[in-house]
Protein backbone atom coordinates (compact mmCIF):
# COMPACT_ATOMS: atom_id res chain seq x y z
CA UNK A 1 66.30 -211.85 -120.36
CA UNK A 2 66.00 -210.96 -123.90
CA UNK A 3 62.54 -212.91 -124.24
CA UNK A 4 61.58 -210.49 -121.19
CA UNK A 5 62.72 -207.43 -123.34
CA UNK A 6 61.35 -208.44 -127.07
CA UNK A 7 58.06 -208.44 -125.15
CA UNK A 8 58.28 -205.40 -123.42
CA UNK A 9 59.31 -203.68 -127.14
CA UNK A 10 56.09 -205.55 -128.65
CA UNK A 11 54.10 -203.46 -125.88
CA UNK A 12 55.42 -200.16 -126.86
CA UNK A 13 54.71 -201.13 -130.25
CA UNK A 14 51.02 -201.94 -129.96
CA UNK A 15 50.64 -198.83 -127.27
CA UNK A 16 51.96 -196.73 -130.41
CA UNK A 17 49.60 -198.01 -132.92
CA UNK A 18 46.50 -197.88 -130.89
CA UNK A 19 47.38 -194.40 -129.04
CA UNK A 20 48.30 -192.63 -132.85
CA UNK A 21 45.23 -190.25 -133.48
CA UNK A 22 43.38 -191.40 -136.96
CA UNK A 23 43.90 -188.65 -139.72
CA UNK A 24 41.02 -185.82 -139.50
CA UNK A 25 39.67 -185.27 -142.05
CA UNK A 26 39.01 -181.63 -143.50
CA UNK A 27 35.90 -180.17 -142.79
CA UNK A 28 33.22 -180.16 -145.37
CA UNK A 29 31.83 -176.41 -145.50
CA UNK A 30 28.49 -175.84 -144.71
CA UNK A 31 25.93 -175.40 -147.04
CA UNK A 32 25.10 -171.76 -147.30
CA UNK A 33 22.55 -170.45 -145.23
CA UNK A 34 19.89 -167.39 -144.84
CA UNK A 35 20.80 -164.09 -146.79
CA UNK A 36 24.53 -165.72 -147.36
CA UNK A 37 22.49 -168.33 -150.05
CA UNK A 38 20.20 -165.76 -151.21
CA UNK A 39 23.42 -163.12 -151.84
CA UNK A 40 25.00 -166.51 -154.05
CA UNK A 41 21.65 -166.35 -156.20
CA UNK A 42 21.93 -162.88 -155.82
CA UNK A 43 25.11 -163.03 -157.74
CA UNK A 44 24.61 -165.16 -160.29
CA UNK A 45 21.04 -163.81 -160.97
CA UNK A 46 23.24 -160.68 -162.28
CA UNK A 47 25.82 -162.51 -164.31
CA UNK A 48 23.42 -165.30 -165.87
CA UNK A 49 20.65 -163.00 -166.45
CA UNK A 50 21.20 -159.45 -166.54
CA UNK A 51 25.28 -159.04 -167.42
CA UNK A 52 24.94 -161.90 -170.24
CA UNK A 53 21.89 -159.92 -171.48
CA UNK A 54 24.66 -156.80 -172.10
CA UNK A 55 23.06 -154.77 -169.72
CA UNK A 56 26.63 -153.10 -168.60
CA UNK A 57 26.27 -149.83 -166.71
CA UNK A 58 28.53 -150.70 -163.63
CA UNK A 59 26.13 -148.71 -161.19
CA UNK A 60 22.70 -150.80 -162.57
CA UNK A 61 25.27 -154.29 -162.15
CA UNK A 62 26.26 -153.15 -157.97
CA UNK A 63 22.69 -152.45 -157.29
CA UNK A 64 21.57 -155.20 -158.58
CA UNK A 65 23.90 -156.63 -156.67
CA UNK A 66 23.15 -154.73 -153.72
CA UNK A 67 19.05 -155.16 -153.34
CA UNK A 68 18.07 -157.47 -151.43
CA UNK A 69 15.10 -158.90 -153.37
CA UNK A 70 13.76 -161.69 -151.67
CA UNK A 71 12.85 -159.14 -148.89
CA UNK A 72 10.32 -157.46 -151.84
CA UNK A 73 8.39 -160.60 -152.85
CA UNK A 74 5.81 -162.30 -150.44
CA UNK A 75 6.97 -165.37 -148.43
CA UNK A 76 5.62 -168.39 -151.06
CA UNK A 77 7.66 -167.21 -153.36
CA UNK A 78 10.91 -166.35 -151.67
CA UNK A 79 11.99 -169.40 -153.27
CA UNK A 80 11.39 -168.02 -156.77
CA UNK A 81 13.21 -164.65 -155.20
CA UNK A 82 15.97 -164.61 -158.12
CA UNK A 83 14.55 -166.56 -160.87
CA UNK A 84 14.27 -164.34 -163.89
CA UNK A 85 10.60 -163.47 -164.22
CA UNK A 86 7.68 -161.45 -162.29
CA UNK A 87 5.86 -162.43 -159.41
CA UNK A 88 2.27 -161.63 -157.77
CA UNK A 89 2.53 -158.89 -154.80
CA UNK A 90 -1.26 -159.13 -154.49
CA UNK A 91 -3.66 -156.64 -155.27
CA UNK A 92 -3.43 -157.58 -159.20
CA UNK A 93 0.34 -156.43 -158.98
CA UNK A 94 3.49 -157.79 -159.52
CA UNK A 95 7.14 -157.18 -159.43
CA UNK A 96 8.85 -157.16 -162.40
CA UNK A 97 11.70 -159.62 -163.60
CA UNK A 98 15.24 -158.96 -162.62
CA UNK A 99 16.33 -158.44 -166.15
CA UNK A 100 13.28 -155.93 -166.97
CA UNK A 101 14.12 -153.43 -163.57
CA UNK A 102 18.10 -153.19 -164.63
CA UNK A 103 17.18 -152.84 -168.20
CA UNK A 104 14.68 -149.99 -167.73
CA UNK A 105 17.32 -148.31 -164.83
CA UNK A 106 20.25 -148.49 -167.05
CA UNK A 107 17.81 -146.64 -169.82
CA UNK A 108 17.15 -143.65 -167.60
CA UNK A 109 20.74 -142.84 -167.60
CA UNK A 110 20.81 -141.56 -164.33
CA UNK A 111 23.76 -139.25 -162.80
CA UNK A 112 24.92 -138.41 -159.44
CA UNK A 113 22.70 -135.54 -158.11
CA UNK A 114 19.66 -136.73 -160.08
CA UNK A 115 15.54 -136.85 -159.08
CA UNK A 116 13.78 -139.39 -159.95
CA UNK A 117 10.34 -140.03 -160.12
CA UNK A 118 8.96 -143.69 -160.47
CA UNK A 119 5.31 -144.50 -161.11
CA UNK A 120 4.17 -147.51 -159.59
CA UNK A 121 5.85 -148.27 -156.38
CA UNK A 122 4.35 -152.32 -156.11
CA UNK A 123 6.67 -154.03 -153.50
CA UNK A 124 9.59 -151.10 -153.85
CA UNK A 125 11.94 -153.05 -155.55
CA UNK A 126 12.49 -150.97 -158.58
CA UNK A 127 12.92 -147.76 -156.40
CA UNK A 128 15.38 -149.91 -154.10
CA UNK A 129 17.59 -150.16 -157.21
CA UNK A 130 16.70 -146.83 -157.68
CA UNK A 131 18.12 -145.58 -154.44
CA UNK A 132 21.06 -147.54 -154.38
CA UNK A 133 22.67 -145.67 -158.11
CA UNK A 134 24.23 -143.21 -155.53
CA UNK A 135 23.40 -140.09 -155.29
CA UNK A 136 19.62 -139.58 -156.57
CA UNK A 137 16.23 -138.66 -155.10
CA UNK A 138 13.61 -140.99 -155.38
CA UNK A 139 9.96 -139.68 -155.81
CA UNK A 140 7.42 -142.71 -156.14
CA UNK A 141 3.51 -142.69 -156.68
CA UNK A 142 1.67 -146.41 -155.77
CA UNK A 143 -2.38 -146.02 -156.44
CA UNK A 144 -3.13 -149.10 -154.58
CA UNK A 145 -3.42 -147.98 -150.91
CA UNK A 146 -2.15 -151.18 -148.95
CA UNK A 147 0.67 -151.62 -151.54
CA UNK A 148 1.66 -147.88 -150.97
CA UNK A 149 2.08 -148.34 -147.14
CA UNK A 150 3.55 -151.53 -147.79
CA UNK A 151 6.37 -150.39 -149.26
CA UNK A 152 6.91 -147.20 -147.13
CA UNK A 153 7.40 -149.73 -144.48
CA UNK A 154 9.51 -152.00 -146.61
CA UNK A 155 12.16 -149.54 -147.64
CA UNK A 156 12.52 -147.54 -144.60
CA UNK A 157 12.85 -151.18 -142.78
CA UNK A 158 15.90 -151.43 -145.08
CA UNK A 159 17.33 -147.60 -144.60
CA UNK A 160 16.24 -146.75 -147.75
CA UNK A 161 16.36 -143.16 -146.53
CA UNK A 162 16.34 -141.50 -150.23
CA UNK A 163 13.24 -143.07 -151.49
CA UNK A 164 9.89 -141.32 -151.10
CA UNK A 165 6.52 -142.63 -151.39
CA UNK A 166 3.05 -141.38 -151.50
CA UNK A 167 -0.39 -142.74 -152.36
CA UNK A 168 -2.20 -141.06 -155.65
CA UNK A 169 -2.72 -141.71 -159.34
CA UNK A 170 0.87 -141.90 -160.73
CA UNK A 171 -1.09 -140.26 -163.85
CA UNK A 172 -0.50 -137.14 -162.65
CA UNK A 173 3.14 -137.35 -161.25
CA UNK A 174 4.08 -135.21 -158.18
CA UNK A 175 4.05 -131.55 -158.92
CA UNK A 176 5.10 -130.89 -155.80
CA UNK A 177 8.87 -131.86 -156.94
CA UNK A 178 9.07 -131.05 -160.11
CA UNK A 179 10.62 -130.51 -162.32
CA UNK A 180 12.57 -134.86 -162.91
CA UNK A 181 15.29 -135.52 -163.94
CA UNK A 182 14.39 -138.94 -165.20
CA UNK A 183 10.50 -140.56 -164.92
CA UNK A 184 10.35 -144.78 -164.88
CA UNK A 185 6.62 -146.05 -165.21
CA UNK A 186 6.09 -149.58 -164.32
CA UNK A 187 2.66 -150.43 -165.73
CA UNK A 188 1.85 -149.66 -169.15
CA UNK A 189 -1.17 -146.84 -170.28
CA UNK A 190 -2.35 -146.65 -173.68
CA UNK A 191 -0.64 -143.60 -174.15
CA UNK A 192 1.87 -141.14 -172.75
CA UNK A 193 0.58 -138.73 -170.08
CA UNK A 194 0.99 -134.98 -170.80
CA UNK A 195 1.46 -134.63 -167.25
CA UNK A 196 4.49 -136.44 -167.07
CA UNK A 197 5.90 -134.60 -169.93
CA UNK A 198 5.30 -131.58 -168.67
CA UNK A 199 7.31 -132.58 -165.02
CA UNK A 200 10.27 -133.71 -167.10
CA UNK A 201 13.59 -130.93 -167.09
CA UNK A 202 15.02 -130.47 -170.32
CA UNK A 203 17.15 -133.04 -171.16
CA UNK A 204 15.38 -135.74 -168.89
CA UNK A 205 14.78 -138.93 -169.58
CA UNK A 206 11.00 -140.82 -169.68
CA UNK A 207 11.25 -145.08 -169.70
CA UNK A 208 7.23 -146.39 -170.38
CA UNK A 209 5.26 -149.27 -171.50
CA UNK A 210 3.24 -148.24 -173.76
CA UNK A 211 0.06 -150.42 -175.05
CA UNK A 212 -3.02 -151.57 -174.86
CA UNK A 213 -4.32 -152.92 -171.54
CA UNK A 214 -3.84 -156.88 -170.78
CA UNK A 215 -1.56 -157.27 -174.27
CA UNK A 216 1.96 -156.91 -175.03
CA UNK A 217 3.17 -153.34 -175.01
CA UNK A 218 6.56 -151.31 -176.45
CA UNK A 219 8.80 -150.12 -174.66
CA UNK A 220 9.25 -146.51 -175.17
CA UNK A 221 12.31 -143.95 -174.16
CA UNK A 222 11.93 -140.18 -174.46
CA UNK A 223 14.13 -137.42 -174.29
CA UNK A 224 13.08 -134.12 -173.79
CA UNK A 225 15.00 -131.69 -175.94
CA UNK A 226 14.61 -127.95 -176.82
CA UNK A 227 12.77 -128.35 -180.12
CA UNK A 228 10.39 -131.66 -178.16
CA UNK A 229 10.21 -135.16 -177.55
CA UNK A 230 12.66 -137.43 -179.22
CA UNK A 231 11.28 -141.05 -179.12
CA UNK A 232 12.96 -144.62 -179.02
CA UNK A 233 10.59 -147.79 -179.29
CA UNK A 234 12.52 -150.59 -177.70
CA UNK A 235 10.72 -153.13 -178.54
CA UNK A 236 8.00 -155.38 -177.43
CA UNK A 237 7.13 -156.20 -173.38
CA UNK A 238 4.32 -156.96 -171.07
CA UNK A 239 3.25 -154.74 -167.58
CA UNK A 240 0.49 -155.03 -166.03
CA UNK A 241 -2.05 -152.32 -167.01
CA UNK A 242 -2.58 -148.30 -166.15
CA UNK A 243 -5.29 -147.92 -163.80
CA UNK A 244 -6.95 -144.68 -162.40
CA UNK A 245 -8.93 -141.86 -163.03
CA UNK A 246 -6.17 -139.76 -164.67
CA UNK A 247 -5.95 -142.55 -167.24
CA UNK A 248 -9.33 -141.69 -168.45
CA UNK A 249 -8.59 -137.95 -169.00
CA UNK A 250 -6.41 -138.68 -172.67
CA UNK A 251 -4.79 -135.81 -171.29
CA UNK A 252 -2.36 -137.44 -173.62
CA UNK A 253 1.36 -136.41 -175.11
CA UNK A 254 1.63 -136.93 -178.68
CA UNK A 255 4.22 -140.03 -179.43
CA UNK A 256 6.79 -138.22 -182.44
């Protein structure tokens, strides 16, 4: 009798041990994905490269933040989407570096209720961060035809519903909606159009390249004020170079 009921109690035994689930273990989460890994090197593209580079304006940091960039450069390079430096667009174009766009933005000083006119639309990146600094009209001028409807497509694709683009020699600016309260160029002439000046509200701000063509340029800020042009040189950068008739004109502003 008790043999028969140590053996029954060494069945229940092994029927516990083998019918005990194993320990799970806890999940390993997945690798990130689509725009969720491209909004992580979205992220740290700003704090590595732009926000340890004391660029500080909270409004340049969100849109930074906010654009979408790897939608602006063509598909080889998506991979190179957040890496701090240009990249071809075609045509001879390209789009600047990450640092370069929320440098020159943060320079224009923009406020809420602000227009802005940008010269040189490329992939409409720069007037993407443009748009997204709240409440400001953006104007831009692309000369290179496919680039121009490129772009229109791009940003109202992404609801940029604030950005405006046409097709013409950026030399000129846009008369039509003038006077700016800020002007960005983002290729460098070898000097500062008068035409530009003269679209620029008292007070506004101009951010340029300035240089010879296919060199390294400076980086010039102008304010207009009552008694003229006050002028900051920046420093030393490289943009692709002016091109159009206008250029040719040397309807040019004087540089203080």
């Amino acid at each position: 009798m008790h043999t028969k009921i140590w053996l029954w109690l060494f069945v229940l035994a092994l029927c516990a041990v083998a019918c005990t689930p194993a320990p799970t273990a806890s999940p390993t989460p997945a690798p990130a994905t689509g725009d969720d890994a491209f909004a992580q090197q979205r992220a740290a593209m700003v704090e590595h490269t732009i926000a340890a580079r004391d660029v500080s304006d909270p409004d340049v940091l969100r849109a930074m933040r906010s654009v979408p960039r790897h939608h602006f450069v063509p598909d080889e390079y998506q991979d190179q989407a957040y890496a701090d430096h240009p990249l071809p667009i075609g045509y001879g174009q390209t789009i600047s570096q990450p640092y370069i766009v929320a440098w020159m933005t943060e320079l224009l000083a923009l406020q809420a209720g602000e227009k802005v006119l940008e010269i040189g639309t490329g992939s409409g990146y720069q007037a993407a961060v443009l748009a997204e600094m709240g409440d400001v009209e953006v104007y831009s001028i692309e000369i290179v035809p496919e680039l121009a409807t490129q772009a229109q497509e791009r940003l109202a694709s992404l609801d940029y519903t604030n950005v405006h683009v046409k097709q013409g020699d950026g030399y000129y600016g846009w008369e039509a909606h003038a006077p700016f309260d800020a002007i960005i160029v983002t290729a460098a002439p070898d000097h500062l159009p008068r035409p530009l000046v003269q679209q620029l509200k008292e007070g506004g701000r101009v951010v340029i390249p300035i240089g010879p063509p296919g060199g390294y340029q400076s980086l010039w800020r102008f304010v207009k004020e009552p008694d003229g042009l006050k002028a900051y040189n920046l420093g030393g950068v490289m943009f692709v170079p002016f091109t159009g008739e206008g250029l040719r004109s040397r309807d040019a502003e004087p540089i203080p």
